[in-house]
C-alpha atoms as a PDB file:
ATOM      1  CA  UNK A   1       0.000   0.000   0.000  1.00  0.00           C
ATOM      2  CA  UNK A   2       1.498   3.473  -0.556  1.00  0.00           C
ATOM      3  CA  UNK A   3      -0.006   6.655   1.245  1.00  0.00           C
ATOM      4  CA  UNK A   4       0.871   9.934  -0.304  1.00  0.00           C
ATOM      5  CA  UNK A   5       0.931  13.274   1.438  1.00  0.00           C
ATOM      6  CA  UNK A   6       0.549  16.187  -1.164  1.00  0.00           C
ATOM      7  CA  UNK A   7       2.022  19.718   0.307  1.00  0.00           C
ATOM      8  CA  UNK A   8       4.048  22.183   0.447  1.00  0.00           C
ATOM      9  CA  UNK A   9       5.363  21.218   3.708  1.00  0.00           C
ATOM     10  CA  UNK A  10       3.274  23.411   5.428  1.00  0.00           C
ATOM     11  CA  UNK A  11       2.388  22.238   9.279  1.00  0.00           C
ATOM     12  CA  UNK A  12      -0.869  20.867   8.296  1.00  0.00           C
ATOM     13  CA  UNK A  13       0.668  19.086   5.622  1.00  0.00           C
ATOM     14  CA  UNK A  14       2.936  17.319   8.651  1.00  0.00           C
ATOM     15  CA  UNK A  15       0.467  17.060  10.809  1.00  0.00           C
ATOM     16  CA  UNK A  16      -1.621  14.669   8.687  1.00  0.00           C
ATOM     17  CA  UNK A  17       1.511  12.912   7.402  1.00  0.00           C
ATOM     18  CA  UNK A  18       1.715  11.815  11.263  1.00  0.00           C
ATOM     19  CA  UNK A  19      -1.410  10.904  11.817  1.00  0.00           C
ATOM     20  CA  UNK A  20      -1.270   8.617   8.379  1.00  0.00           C
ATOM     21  CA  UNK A  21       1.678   7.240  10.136  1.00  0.00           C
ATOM     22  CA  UNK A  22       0.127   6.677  13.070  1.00  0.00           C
ATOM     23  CA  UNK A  23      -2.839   5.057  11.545  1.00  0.00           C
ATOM     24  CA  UNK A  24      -0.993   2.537   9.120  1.00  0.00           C
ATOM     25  CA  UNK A  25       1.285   1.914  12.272  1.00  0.00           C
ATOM     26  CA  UNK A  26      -2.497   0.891  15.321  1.00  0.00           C
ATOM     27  CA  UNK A  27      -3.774  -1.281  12.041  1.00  0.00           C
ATOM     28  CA  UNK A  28      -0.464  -3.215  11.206  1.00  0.00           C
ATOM     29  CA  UNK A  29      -0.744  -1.997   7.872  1.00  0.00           C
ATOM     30  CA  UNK A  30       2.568  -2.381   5.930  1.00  0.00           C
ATOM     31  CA  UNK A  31       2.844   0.799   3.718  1.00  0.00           C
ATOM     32  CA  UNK A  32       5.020   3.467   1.988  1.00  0.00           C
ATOM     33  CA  UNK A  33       4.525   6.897   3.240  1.00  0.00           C
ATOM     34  CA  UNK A  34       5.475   9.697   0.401  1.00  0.00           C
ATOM     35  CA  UNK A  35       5.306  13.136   0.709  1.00  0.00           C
ATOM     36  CA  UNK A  36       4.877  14.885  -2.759  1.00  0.00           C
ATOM     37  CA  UNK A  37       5.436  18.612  -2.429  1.00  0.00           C
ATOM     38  CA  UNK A  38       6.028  19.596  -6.426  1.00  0.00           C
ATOM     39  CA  UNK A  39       3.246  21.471  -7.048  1.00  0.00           C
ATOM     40  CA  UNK A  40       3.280  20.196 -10.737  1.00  0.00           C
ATOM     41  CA  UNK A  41       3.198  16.772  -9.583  1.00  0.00           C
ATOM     42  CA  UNK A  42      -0.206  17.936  -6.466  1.00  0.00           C
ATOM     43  CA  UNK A  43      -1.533  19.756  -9.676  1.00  0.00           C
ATOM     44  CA  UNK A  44      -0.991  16.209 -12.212  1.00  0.00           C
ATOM     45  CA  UNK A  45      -3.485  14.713  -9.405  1.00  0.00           C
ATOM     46  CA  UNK A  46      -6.089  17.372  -9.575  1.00  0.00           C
ATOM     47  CA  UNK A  47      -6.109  18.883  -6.275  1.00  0.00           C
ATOM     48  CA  UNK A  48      -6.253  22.513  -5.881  1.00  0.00           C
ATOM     49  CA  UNK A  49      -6.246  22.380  -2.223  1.00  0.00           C
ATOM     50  CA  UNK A  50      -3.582  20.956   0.144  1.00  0.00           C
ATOM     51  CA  UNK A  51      -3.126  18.720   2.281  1.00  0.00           C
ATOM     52  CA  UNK A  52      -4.776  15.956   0.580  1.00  0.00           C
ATOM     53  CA  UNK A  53      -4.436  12.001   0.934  1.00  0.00           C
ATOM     54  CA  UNK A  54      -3.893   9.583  -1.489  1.00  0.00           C
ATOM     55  CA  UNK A  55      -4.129   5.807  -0.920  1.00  0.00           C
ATOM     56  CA  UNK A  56      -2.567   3.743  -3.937  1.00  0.00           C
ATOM     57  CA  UNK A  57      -3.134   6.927  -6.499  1.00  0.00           C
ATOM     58  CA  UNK A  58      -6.372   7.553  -5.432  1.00  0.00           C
ATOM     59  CA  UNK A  59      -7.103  10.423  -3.577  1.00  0.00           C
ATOM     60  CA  UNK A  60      -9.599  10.221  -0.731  1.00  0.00           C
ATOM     61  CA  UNK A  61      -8.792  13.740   1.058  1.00  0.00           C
ATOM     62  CA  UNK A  62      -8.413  17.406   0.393  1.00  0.00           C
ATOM     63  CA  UNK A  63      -7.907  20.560   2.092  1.00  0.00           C
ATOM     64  CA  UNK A  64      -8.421  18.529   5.639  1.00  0.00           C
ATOM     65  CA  UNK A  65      -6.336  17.041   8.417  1.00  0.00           C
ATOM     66  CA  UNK A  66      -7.735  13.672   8.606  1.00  0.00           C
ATOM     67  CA  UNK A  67      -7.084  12.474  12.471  1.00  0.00           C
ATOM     68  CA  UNK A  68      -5.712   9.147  12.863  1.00  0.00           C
ATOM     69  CA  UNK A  69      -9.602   7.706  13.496  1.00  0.00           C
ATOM     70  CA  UNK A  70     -10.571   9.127   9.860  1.00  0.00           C
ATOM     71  CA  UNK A  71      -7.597   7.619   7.987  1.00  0.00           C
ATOM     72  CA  UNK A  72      -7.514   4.241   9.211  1.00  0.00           C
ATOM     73  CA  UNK A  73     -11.194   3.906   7.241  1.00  0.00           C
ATOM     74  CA  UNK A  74      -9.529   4.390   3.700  1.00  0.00           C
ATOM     75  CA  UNK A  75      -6.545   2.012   5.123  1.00  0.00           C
ATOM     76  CA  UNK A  76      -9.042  -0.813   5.984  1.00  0.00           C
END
C-alpha cells in the first residue's frame, strides 16, 4: 500500500503525514509513506487544495487534516 501526502510542507501538511503514520502503524498496515510537495506533480493529481491524501493513487482527502480515526477507514 502506498499513502501519499501532497504539500508544500506546510504544518498541516505534517500534521496529517503523522497521523497517516500513526494510523498505518495501530492497524499493522505495511505501507510506503510519500510526501509529494512539487506542485506540478499535487496539480498532475487534480487537487487545488492541500493537504490531501492519497491511498494507492487515489485520492480520498483534500484541504483537511484527517485524524488518525478518519484515515484508518480508507486504510481498511
Amino acid at each position: 500500500m502506498k499513502i501519499q501526502i501532497l504539500g508544500t510542507g506546510c504544518p498541516k501538511c505534517k500534521t496529517l503525514a503523522a497521523n497517516a503514520e500513526a494510523a498505518a502503524k495501530e492497524l499493522g498496515v505495511a505501507c510506503e509513506i510519500e510526501k509529494v510537495t512539487d506542485i506540478d506533480k499535487i496539480m498532475s493529481f487534480g487537487v487545488m487544495m492541500t493537504p490531501a491524501l492519497a491511498v494507492d493513487g487515489q485520492i480520498k482527502s483534500v484541504g483537511k487534516v484527517l485524524t488518525p480515526e478518519q484515515i484508518k477507514g480508507y486504510l481498511k
